[in-house]
Protein backbone atom coordinates (compact mmCIF):
# COMPACT_ATOMS: atom_id res chain seq x y z
CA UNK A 1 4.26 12.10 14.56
CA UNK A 2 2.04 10.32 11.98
CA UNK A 3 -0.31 9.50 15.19
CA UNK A 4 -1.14 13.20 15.34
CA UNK A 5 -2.50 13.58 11.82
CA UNK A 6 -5.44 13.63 10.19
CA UNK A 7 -6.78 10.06 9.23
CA UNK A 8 -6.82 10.98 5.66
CA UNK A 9 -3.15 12.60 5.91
CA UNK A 10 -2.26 9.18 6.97
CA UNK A 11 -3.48 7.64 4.54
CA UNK A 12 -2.28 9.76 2.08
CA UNK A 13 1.16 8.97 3.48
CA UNK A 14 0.65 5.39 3.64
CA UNK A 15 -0.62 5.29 -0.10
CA UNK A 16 2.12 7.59 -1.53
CA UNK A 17 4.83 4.98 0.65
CA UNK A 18 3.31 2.16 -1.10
CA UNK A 19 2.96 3.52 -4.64
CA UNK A 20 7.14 5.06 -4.36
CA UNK A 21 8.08 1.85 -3.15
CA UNK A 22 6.83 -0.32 -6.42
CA UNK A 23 8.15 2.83 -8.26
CA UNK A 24 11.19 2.70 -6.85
CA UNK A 25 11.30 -0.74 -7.56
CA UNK A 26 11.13 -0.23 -11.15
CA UNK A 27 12.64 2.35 -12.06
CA UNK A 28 15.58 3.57 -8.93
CA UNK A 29 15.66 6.28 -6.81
CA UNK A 30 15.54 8.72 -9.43
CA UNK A 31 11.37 7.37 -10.17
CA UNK A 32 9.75 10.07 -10.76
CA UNK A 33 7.56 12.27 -8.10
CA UNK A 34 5.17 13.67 -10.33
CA UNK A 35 4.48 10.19 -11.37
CA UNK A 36 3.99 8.79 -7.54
CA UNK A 37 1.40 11.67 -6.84
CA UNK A 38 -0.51 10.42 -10.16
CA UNK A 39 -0.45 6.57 -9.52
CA UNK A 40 -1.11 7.45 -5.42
CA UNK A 41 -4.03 9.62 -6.91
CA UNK A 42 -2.64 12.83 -4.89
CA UNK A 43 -0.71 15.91 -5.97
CA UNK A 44 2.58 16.64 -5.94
CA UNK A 45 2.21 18.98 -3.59
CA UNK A 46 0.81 16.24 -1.38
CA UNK A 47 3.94 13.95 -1.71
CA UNK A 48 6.08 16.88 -1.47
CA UNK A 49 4.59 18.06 2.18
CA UNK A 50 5.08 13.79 3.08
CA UNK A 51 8.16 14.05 2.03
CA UNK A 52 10.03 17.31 1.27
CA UNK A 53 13.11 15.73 -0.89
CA UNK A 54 13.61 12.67 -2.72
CA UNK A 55 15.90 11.77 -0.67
CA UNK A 56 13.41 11.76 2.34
CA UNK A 57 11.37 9.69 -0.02
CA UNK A 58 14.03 6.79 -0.65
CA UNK A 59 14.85 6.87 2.27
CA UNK A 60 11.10 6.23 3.69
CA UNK A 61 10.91 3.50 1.34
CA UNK A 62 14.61 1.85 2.27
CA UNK A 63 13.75 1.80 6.02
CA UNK A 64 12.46 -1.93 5.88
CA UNK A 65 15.46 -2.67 4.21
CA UNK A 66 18.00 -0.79 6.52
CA UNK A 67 15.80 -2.11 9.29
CA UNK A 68 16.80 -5.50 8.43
CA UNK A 69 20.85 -4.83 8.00
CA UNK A 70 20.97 -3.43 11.91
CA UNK A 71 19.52 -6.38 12.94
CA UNK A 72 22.20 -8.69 11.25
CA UNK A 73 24.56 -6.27 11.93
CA UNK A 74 23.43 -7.19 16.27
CA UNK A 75 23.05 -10.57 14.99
CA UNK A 76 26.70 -11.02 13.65
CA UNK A 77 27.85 -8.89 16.55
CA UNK A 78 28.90 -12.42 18.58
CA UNK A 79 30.82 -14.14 15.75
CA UNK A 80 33.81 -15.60 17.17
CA UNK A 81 35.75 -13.70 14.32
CA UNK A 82 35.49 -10.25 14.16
CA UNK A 83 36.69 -9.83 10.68
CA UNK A 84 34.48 -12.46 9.09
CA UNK A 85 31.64 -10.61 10.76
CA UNK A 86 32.21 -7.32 9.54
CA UNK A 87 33.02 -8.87 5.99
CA UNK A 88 30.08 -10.90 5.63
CA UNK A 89 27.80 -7.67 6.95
CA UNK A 90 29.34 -5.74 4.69
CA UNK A 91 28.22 -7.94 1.41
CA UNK A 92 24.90 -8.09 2.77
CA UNK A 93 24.62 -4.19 2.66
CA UNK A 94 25.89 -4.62 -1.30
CA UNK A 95 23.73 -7.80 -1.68
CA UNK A 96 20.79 -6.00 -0.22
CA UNK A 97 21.46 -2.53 -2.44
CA UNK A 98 21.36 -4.55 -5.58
CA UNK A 99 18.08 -6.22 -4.31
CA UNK A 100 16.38 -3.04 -3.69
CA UNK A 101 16.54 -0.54 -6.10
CA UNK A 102 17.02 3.06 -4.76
CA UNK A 103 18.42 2.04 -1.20
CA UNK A 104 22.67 2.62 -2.67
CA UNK A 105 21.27 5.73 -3.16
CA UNK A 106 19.30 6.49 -0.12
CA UNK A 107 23.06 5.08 1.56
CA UNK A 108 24.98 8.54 -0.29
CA UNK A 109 26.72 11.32 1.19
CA UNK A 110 25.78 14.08 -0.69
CA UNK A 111 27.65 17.31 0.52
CA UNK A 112 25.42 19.80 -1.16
CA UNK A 113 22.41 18.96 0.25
CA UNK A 114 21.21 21.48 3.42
CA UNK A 115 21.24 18.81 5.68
CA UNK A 116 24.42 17.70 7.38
CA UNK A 117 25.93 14.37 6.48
CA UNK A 118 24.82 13.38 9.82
CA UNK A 119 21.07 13.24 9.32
CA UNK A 120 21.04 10.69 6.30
CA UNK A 121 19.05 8.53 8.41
CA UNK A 122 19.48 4.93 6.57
CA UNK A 123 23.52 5.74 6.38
CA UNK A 124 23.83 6.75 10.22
CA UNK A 125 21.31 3.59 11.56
CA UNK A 126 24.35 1.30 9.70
CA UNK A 127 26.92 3.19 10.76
CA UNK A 128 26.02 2.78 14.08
CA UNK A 129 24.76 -1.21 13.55
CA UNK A 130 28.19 -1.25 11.91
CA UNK A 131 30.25 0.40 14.27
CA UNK A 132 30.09 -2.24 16.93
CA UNK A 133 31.48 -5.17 14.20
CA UNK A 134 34.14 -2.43 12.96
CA UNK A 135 35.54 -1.98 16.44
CA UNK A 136 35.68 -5.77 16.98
CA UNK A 137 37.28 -6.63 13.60
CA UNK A 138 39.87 -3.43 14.17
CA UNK A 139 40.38 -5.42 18.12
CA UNK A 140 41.36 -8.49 16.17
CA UNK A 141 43.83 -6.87 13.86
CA UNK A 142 41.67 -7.83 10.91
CA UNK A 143 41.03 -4.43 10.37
CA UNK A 144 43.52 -1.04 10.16
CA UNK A 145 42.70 0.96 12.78
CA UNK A 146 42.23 3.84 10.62
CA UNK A 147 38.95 2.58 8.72
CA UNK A 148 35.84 4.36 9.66
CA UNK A 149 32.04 2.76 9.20
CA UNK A 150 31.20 5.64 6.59
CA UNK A 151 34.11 4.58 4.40
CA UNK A 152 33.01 0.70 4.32
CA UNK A 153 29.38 2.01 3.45
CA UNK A 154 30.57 4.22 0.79
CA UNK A 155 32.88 1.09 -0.31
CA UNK A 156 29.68 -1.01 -0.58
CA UNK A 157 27.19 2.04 -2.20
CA UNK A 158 29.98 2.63 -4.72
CA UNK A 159 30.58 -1.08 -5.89
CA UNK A 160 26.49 -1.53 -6.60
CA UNK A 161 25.90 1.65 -8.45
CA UNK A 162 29.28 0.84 -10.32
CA UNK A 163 27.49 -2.43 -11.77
CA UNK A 164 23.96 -1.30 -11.70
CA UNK A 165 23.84 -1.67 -15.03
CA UNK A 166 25.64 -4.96 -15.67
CA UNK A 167 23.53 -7.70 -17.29
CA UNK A 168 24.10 -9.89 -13.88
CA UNK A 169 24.70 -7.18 -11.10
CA UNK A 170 24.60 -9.43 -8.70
CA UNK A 171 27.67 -11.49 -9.79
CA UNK A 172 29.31 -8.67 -10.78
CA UNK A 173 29.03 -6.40 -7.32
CA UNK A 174 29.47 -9.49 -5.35
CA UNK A 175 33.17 -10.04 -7.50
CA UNK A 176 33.80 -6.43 -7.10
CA UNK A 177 33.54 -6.45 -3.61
CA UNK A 178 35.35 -9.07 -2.82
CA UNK A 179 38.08 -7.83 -5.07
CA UNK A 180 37.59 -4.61 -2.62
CA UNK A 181 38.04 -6.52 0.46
CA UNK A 182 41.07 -8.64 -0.19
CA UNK A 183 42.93 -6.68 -2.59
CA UNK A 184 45.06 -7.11 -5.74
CA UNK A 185 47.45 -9.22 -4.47
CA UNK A 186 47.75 -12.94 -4.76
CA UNK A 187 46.92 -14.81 -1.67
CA UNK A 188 49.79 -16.91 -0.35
């Protein structure tokens, strides 16, 4: 509905975006609001009526990002193997979380929020991008048929905010998750 307001409401909205993206940037999801309403030159009231939660800010400011994983997700989707599909999906969602700070956490189930599980908008646009490669790689026995999209996204969120703070995350979640995928035991 952004077409319906007020041209200075929209911009507004497009200034706070921009200023909570390059603060989100810096300093994760948890940058601070009161600091985004300062640098956007707006109150906090104003960023709060944009966007009533942090979460609906991160969010906001991951959609470019989760944007981007759907469409690799339908790009992957006609890989002759299934399971190499889904895997090499899946470490762009971690590869993509470590580049952008704030989107692992815009990717979280959190139970006590109001809102259901179901309306975390960046987790349920890759769980349905994702679903498609799941059911494939599940087809070609690659994957138990017990593994749900949420789990595999939860997988991924949990291995970048385990090494957020390593000195090379990227290394690090990318060795994590592969120890994730294939398991503990030696390959024979």
């Amino acid at each position: 509905m952004p077409e319906r307001r007020r041209a200075d409401a929209r911009r507004n909205h497009a200034r706070i975006l921009a200023v909570a993206e390059q603060e989100v940037a810096a300093h994760g999801a948890g940058a601070s609001l009161e600091q985004i309403a300062r640098v956007a030159g707006v109150g906090s009231a104003t960023v709060r009526r944009h966007f009533p939660t942090r979460r609906a800010l991160v969010e906001a400011v991951s959609r470019e990002r989760v944007e981007a994983l759907v469409a690799r997700a339908h790009d992957l989707a006609d890989r002759e193997d299934g399971g190499q599909a889904l895997l090499d999906w899946l470490a762009d969602v971690v590869a993509y979380c470590v580049s952008a700070r704030g989107l692992a956490a815009a990717l979280t189930y959190e139970e006590d929020e109001p809102r259901s599980l179901t309306e975390n908008s960046c987790a349920a646009a890759l769980e349905s991008a994702g679903g498609p490669l799941l059911q494939r790689a599940v087809r070609d026995g690659a994957v138990d048929a017990g593994v749900h999209v949420a789990d595999l996204i939860t997988l991924a969120v949990g291995v970048v905010l385990a090494t957020e703070h390593r000195a090379d995350q990227e290394a690090a979640a990318g060795r994590l998750f592969t120890l994730a995928v294939r398991g503990l035991a030696p390959r024979v």
